[in-house]
PDB file of N, CA and C in Angstrom:
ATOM      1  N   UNK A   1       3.624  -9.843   9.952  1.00  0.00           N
ATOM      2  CA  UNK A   1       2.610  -9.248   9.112  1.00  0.00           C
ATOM      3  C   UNK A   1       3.306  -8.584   7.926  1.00  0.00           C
ATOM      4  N   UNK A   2       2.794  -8.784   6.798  1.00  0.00           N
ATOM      5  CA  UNK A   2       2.991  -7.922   5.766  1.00  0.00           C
ATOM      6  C   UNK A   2       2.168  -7.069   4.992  1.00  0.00           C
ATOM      7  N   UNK A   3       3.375  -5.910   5.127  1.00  0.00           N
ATOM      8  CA  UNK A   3       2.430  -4.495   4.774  1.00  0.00           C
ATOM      9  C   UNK A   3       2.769  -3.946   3.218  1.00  0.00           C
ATOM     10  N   UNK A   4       1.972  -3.552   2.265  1.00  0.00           N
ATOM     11  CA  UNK A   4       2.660  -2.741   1.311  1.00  0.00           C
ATOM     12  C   UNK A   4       2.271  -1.110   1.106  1.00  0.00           C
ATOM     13  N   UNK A   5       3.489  -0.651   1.230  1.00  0.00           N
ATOM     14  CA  UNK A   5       3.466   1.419   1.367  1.00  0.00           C
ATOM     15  C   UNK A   5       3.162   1.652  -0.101  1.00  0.00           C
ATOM     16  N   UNK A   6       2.320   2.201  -0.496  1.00  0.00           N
ATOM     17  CA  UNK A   6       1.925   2.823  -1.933  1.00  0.00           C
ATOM     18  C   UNK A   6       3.343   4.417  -1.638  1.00  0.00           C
ATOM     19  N   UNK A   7       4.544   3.559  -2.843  1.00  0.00           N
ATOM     20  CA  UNK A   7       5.560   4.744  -3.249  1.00  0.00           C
ATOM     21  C   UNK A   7       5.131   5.669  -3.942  1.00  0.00           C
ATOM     22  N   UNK A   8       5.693   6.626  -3.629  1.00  0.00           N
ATOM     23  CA  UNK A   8       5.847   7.961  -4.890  1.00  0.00           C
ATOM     24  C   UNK A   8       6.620   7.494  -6.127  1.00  0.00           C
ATOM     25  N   UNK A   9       6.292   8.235  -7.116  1.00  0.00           N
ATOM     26  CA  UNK A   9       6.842   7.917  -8.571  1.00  0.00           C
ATOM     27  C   UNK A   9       8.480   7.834  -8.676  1.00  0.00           C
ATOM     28  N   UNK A  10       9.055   8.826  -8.324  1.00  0.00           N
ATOM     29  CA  UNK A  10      10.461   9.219  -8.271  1.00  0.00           C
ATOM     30  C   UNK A  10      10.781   8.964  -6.907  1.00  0.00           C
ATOM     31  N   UNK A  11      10.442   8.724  -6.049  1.00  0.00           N
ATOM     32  CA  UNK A  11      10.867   8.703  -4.404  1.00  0.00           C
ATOM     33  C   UNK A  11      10.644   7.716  -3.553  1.00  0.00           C
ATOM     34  N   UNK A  12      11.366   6.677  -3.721  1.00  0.00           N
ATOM     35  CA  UNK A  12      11.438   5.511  -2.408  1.00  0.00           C
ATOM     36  C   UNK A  12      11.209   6.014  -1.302  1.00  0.00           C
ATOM     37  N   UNK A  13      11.591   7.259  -0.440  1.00  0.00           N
ATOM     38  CA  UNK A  13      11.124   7.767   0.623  1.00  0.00           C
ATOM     39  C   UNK A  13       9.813   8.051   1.049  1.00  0.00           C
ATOM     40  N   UNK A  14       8.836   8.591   0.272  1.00  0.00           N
ATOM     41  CA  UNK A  14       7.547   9.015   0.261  1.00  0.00           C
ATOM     42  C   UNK A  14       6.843   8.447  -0.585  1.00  0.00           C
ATOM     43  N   UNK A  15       5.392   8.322   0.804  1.00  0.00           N
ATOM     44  CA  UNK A  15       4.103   8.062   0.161  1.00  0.00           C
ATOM     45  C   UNK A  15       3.603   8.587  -0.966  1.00  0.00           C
ATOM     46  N   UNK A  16       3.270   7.598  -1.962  1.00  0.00           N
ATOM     47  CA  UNK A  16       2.568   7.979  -2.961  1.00  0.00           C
ATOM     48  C   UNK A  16       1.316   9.168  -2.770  1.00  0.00           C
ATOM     49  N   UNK A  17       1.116  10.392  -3.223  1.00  0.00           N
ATOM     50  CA  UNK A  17       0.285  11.424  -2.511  1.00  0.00           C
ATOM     51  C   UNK A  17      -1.196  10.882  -3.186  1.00  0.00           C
ATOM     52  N   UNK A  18      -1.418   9.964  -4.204  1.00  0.00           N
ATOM     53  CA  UNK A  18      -2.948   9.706  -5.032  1.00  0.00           C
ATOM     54  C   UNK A  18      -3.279   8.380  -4.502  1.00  0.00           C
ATOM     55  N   UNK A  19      -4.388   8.135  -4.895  1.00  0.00           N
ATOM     56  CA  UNK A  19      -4.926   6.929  -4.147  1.00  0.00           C
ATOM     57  C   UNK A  19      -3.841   5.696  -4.207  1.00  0.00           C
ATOM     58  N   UNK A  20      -4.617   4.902  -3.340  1.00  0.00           N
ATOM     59  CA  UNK A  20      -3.587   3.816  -3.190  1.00  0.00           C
ATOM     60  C   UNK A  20      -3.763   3.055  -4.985  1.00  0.00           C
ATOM     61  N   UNK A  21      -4.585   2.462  -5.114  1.00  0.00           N
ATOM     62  CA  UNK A  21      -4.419   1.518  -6.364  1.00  0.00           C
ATOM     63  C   UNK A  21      -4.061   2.609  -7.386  1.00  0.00           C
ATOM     64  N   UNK A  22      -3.290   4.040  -7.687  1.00  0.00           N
ATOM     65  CA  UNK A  22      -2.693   4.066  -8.416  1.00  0.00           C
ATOM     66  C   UNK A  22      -1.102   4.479  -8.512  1.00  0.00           C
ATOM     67  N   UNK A  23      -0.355   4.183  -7.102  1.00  0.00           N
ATOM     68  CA  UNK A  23       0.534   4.137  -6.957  1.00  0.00           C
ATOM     69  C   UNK A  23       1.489   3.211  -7.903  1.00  0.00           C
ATOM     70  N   UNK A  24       2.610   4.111  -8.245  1.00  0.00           N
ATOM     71  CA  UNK A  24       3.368   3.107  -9.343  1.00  0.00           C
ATOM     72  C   UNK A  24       3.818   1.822  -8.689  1.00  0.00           C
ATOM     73  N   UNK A  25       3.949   1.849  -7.587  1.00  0.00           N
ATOM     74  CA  UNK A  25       4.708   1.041  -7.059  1.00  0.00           C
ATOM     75  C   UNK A  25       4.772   0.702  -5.329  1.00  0.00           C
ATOM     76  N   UNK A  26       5.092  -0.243  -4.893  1.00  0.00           N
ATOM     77  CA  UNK A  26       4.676  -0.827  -3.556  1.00  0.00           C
ATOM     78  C   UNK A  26       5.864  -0.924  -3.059  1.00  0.00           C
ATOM     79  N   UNK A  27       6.498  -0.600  -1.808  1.00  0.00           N
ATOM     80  CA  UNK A  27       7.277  -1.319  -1.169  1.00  0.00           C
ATOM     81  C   UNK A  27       6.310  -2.171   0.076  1.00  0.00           C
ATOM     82  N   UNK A  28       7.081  -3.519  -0.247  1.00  0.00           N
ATOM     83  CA  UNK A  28       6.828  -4.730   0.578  1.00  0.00           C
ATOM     84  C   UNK A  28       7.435  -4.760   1.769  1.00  0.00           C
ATOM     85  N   UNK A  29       7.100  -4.498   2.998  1.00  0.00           N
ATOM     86  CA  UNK A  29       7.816  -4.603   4.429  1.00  0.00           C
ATOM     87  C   UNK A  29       6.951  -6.088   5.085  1.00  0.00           C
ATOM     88  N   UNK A  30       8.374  -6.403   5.865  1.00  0.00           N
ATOM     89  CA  UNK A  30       7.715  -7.947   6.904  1.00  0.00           C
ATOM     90  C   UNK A  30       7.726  -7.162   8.486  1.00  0.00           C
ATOM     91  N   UNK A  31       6.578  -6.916   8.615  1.00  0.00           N
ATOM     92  CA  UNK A  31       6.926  -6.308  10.081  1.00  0.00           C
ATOM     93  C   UNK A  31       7.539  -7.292  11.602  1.00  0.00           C
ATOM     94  N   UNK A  32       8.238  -7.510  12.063  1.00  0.00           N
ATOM     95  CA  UNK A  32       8.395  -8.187  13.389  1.00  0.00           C
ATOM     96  C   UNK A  32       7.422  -7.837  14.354  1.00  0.00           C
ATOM     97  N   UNK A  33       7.389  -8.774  15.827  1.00  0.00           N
ATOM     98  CA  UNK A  33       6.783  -8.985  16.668  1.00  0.00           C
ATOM     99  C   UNK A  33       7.214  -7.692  17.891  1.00  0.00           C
ATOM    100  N   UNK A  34       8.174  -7.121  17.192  1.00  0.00           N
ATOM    101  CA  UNK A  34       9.285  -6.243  18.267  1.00  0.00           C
ATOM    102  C   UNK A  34       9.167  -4.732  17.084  1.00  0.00           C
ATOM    103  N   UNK A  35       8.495  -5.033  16.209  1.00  0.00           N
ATOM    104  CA  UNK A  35       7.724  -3.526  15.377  1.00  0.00           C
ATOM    105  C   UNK A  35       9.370  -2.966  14.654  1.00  0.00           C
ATOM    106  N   UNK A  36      10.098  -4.324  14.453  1.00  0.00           N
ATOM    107  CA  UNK A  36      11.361  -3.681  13.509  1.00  0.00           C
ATOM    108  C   UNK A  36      10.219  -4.070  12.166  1.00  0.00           C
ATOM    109  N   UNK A  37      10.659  -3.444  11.044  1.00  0.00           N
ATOM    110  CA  UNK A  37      10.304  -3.400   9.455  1.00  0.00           C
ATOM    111  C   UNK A  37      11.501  -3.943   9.143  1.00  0.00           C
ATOM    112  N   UNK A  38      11.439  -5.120   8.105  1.00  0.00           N
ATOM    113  CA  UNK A  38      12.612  -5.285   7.212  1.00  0.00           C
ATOM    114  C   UNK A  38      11.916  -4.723   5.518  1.00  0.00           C
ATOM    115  N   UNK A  39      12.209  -4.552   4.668  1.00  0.00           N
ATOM    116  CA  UNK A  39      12.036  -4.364   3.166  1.00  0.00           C
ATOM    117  C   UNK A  39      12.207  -5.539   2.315  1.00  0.00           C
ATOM    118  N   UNK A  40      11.114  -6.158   1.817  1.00  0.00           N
ATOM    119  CA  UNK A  40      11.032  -6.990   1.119  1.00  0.00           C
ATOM    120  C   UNK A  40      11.757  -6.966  -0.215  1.00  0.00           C
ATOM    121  N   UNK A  41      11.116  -6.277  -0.794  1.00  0.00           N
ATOM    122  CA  UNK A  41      10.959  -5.912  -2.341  1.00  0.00           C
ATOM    123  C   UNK A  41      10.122  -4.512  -2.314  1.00  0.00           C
ATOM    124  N   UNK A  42      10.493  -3.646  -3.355  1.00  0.00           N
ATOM    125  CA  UNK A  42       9.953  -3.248  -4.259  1.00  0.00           C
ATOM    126  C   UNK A  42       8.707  -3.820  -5.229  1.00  0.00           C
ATOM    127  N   UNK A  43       7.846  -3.412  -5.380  1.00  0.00           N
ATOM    128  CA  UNK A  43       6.963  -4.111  -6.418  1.00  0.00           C
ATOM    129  C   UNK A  43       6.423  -3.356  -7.286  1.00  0.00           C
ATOM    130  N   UNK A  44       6.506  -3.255  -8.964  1.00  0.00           N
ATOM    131  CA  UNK A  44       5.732  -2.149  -9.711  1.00  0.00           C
ATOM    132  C   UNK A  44       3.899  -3.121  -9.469  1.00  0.00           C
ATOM    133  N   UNK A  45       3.804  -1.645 -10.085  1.00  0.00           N
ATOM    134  CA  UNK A  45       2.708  -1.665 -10.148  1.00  0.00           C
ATOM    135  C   UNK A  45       1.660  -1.593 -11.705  1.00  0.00           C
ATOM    136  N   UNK A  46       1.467  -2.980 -12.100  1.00  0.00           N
ATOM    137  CA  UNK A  46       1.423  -2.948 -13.639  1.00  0.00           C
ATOM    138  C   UNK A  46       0.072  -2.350 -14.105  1.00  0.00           C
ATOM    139  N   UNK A  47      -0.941  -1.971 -13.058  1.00  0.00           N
ATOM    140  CA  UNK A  47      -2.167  -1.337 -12.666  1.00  0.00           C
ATOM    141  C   UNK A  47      -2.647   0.188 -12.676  1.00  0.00           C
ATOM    142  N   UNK A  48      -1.825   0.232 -12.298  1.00  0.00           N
ATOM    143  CA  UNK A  48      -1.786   2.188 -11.646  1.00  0.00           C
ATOM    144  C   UNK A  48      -2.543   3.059 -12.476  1.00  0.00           C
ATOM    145  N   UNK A  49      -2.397   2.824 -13.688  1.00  0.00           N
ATOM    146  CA  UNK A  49      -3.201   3.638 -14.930  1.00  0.00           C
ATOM    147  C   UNK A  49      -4.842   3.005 -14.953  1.00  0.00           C
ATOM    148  N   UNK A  50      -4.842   2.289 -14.612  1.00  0.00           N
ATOM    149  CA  UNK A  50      -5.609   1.271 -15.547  1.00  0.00           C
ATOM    150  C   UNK A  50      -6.999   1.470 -14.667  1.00  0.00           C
ATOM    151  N   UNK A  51      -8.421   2.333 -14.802  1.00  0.00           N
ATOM    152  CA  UNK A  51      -9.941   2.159 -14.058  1.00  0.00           C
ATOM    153  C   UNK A  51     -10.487   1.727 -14.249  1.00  0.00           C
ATOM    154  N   UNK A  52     -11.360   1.014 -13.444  1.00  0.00           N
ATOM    155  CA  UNK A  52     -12.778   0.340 -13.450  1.00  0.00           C
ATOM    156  C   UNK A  52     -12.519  -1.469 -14.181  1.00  0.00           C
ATOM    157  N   UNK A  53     -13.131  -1.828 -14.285  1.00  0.00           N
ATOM    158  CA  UNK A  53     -12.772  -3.291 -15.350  1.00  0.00           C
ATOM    159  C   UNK A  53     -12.585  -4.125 -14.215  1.00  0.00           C
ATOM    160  N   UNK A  54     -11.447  -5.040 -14.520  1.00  0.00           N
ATOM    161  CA  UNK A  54     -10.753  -6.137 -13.447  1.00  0.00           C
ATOM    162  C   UNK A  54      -9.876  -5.375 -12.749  1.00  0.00           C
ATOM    163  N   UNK A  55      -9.638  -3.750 -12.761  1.00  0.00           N
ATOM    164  CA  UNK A  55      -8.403  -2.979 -11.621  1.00  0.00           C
ATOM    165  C   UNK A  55      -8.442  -4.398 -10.301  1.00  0.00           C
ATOM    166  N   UNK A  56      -9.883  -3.993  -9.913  1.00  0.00           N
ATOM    167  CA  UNK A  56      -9.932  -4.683  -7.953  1.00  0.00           C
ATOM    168  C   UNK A  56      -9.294  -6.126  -8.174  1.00  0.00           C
ATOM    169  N   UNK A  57      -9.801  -7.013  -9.319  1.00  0.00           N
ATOM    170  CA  UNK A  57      -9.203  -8.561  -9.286  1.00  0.00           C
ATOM    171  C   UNK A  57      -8.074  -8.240  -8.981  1.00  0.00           C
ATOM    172  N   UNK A  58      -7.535  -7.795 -10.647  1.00  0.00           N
ATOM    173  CA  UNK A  58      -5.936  -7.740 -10.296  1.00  0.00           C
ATOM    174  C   UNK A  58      -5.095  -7.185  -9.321  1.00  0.00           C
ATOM    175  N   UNK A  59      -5.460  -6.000  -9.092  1.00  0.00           N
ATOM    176  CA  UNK A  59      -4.874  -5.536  -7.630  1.00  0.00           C
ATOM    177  C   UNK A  59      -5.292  -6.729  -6.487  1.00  0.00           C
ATOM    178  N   UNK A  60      -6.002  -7.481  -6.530  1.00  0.00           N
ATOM    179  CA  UNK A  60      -5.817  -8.380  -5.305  1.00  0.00           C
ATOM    180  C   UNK A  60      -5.017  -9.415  -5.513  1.00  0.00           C
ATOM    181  N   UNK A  61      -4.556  -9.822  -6.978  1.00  0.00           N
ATOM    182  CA  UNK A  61      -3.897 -10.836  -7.091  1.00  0.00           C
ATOM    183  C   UNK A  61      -2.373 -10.632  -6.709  1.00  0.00           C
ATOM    184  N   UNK A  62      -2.351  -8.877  -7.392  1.00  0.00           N
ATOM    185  CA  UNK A  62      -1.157  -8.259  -7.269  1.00  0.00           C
ATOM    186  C   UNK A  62      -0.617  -8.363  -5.508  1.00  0.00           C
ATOM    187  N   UNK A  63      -1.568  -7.689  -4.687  1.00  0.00           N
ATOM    188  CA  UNK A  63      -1.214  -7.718  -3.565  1.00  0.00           C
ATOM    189  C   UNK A  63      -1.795  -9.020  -2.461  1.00  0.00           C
ATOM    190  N   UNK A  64      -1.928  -9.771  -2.964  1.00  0.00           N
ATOM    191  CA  UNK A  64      -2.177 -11.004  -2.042  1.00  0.00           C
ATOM    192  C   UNK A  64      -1.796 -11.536  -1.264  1.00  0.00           C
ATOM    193  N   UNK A  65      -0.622 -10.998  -1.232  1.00  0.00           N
ATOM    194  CA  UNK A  65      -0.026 -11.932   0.371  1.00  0.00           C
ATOM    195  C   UNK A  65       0.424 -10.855   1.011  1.00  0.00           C
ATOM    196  N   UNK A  66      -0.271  -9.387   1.397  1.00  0.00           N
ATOM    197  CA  UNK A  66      -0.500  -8.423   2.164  1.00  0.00           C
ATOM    198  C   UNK A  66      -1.293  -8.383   3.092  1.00  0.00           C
ATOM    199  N   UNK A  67      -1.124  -8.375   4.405  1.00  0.00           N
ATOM    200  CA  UNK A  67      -2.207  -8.209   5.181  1.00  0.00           C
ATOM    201  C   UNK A  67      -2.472  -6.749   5.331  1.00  0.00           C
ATOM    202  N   UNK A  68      -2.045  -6.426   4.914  1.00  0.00           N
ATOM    203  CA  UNK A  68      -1.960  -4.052   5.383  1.00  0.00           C
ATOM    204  C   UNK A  68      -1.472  -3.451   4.213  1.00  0.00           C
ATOM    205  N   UNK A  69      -2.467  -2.278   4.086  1.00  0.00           N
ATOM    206  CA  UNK A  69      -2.054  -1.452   3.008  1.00  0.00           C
ATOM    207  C   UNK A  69      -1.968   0.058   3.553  1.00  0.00           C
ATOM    208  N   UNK A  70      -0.837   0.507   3.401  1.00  0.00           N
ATOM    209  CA  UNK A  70      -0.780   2.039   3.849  1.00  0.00           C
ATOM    210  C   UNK A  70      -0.558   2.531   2.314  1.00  0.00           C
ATOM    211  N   UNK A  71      -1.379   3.585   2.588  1.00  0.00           N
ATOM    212  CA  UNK A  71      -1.473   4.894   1.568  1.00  0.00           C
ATOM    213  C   UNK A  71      -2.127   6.052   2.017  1.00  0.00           C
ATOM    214  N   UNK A  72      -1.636   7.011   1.366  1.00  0.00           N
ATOM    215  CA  UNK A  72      -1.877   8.314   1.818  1.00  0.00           C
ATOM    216  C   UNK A  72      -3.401   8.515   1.526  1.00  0.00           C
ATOM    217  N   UNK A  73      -4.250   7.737   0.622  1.00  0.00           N
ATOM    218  CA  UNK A  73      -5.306   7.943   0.546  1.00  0.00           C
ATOM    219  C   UNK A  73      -6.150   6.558  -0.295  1.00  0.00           C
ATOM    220  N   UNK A  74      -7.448   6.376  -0.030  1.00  0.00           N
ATOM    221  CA  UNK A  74      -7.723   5.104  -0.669  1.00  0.00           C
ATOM    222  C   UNK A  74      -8.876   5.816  -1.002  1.00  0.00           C
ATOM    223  N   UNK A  75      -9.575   5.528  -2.231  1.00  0.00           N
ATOM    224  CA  UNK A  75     -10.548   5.434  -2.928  1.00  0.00           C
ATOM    225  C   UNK A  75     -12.058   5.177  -2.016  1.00  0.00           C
ATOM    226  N   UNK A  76     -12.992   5.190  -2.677  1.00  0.00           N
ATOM    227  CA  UNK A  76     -14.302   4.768  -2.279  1.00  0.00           C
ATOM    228  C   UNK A  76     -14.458   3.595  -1.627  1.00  0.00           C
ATOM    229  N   UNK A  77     -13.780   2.606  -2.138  1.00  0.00           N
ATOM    230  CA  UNK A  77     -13.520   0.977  -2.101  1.00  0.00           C
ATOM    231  C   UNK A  77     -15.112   0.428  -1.572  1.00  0.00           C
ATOM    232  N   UNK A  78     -15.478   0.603  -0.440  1.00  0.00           N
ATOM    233  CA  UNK A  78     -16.876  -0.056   0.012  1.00  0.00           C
ATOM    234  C   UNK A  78     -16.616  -1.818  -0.077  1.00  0.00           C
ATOM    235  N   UNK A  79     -17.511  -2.287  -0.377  1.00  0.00           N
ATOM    236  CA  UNK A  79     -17.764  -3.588  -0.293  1.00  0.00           C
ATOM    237  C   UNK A  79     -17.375  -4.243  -1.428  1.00  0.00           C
ATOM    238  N   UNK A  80     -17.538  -3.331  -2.474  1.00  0.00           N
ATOM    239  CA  UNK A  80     -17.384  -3.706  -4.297  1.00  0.00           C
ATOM    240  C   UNK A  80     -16.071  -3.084  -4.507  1.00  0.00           C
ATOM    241  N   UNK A  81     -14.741  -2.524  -3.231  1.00  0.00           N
ATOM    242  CA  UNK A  81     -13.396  -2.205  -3.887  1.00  0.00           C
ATOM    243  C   UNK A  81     -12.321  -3.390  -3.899  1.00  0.00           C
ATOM    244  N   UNK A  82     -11.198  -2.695  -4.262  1.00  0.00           N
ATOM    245  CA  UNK A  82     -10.530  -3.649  -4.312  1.00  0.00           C
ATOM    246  C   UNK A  82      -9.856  -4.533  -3.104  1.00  0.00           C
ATOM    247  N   UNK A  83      -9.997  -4.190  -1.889  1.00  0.00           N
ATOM    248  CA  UNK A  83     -10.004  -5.053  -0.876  1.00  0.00           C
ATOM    249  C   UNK A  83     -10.483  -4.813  -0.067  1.00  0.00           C
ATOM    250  N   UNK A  84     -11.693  -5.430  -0.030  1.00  0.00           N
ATOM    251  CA  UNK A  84     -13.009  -5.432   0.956  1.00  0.00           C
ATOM    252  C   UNK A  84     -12.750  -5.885   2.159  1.00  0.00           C
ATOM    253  N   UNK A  85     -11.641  -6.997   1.953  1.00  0.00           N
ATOM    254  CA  UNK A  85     -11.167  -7.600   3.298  1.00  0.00           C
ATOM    255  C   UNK A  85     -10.070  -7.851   4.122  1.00  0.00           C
ATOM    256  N   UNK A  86      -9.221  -6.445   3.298  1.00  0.00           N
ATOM    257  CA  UNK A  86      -7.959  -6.236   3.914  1.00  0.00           C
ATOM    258  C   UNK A  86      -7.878  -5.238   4.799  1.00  0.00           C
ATOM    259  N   UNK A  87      -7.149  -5.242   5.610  1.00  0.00           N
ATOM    260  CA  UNK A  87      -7.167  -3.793   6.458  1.00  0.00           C
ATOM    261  C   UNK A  87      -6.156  -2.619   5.909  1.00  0.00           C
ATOM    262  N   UNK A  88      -6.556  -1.341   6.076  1.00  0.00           N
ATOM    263  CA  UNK A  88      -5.635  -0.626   5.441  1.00  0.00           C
ATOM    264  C   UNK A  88      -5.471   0.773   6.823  1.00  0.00           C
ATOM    265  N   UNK A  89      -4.330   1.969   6.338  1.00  0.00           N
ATOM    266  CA  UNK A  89      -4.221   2.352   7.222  1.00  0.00           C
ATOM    267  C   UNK A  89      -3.745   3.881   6.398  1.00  0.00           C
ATOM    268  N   UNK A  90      -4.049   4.827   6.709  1.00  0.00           N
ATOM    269  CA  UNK A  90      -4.389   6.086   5.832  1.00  0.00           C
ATOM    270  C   UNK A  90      -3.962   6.990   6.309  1.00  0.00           C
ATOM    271  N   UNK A  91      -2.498   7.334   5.917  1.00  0.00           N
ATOM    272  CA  UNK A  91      -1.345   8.355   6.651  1.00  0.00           C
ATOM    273  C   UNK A  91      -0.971   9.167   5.727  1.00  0.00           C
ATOM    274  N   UNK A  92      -1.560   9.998   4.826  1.00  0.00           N
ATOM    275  CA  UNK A  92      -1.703  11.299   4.074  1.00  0.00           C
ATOM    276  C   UNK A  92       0.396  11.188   3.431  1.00  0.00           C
ATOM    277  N   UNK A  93       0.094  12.305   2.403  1.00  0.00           N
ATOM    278  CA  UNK A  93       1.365  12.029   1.916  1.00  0.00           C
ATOM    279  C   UNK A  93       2.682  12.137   2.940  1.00  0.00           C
ATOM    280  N   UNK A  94       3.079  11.422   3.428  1.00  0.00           N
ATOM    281  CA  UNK A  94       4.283  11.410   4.444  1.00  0.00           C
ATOM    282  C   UNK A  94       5.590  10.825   4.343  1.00  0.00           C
ATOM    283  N   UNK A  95       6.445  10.939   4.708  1.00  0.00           N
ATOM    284  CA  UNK A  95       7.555  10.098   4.362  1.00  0.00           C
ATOM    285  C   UNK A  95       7.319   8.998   4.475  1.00  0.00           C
ATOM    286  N   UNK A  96       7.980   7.758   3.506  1.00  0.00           N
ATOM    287  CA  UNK A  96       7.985   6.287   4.346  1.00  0.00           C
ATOM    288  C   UNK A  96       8.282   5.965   5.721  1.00  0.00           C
ATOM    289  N   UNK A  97       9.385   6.641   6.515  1.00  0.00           N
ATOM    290  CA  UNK A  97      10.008   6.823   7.569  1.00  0.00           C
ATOM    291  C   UNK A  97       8.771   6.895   8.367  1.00  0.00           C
ATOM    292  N   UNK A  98       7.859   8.224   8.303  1.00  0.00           N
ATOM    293  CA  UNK A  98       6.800   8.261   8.731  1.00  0.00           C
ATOM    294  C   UNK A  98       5.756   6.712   9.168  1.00  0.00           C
ATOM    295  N   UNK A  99       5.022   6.666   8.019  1.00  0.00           N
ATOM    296  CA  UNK A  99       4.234   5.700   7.791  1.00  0.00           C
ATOM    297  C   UNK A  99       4.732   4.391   8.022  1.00  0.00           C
ATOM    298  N   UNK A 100       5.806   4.119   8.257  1.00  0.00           N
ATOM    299  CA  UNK A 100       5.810   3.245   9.207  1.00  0.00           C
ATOM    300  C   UNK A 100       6.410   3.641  11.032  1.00  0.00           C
ATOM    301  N   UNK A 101       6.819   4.467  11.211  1.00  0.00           N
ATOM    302  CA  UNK A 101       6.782   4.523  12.504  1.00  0.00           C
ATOM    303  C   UNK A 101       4.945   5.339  13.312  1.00  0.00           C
ATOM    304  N   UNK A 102       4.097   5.214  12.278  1.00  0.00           N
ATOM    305  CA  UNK A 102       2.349   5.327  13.032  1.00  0.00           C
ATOM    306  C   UNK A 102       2.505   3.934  12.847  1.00  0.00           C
ATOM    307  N   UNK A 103       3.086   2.855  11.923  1.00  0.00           N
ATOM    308  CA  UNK A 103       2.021   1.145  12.073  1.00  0.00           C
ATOM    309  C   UNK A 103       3.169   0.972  13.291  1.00  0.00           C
ATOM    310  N   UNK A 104       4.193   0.949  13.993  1.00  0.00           N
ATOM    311  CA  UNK A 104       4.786   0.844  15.110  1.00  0.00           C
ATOM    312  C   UNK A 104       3.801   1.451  16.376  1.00  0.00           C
ATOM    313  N   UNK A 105       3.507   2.489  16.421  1.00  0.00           N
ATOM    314  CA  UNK A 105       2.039   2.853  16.917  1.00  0.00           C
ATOM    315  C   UNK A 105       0.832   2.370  17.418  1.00  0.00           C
ATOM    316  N   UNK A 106       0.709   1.764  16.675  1.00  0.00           N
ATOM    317  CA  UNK A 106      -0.841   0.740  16.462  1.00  0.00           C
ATOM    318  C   UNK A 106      -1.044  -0.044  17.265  1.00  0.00           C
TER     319      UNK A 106
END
């Protein structure tokens, strides 16, 4: 499965503390069957500023081959957000360390 952690601005360690779609940036993890994380990539986020309009398209194009989104917090989203049909998982500002040892959890 692949998950992307909404980063903090300055801090690879920690969750981005503002909603997920305006996180600067994503780290990409491949989770194993045995709940090790490897680190994909890094991914900016060419979005983060940017409300209302095509944000949801592009953020889905952006994150499309994600099955899981952790962030410390997600938006309204409903039926009309930007991924209506992804699963996400909502672990308040925490270390990365953190947020992935709750999806080990799961």
């Amino acid at each position: 499965m692949r998950v992307a952690i909404a980063l903090a601005k300055n801090d690879d360690q920690k969750v981005y503390p503002g909603p997920f779609g305006h996180a600067p940036r994503f780290a990409i993890y491949e989770l194993g069957q045995g709940g090790e994380a490897h680190l994909l990539e890094v991914r900016e986020n060419p979005y983060a500023a940017m409300e209302g309009g095509r944000k949801h398209e592009l953020m889905r194009e952006l994150l499309g081959d994600v099955d899981l989104r952790v962030g410390a917090r997600f938006g309204h989203g409903g039926s009309m957000g930007a991924f209506p049909m992804a699963e996400r998982l909502e672990v308040g500002p925490v270390s990365v360390a953190e947020a992935l040892n709750r999806l080990k959890a799961r």
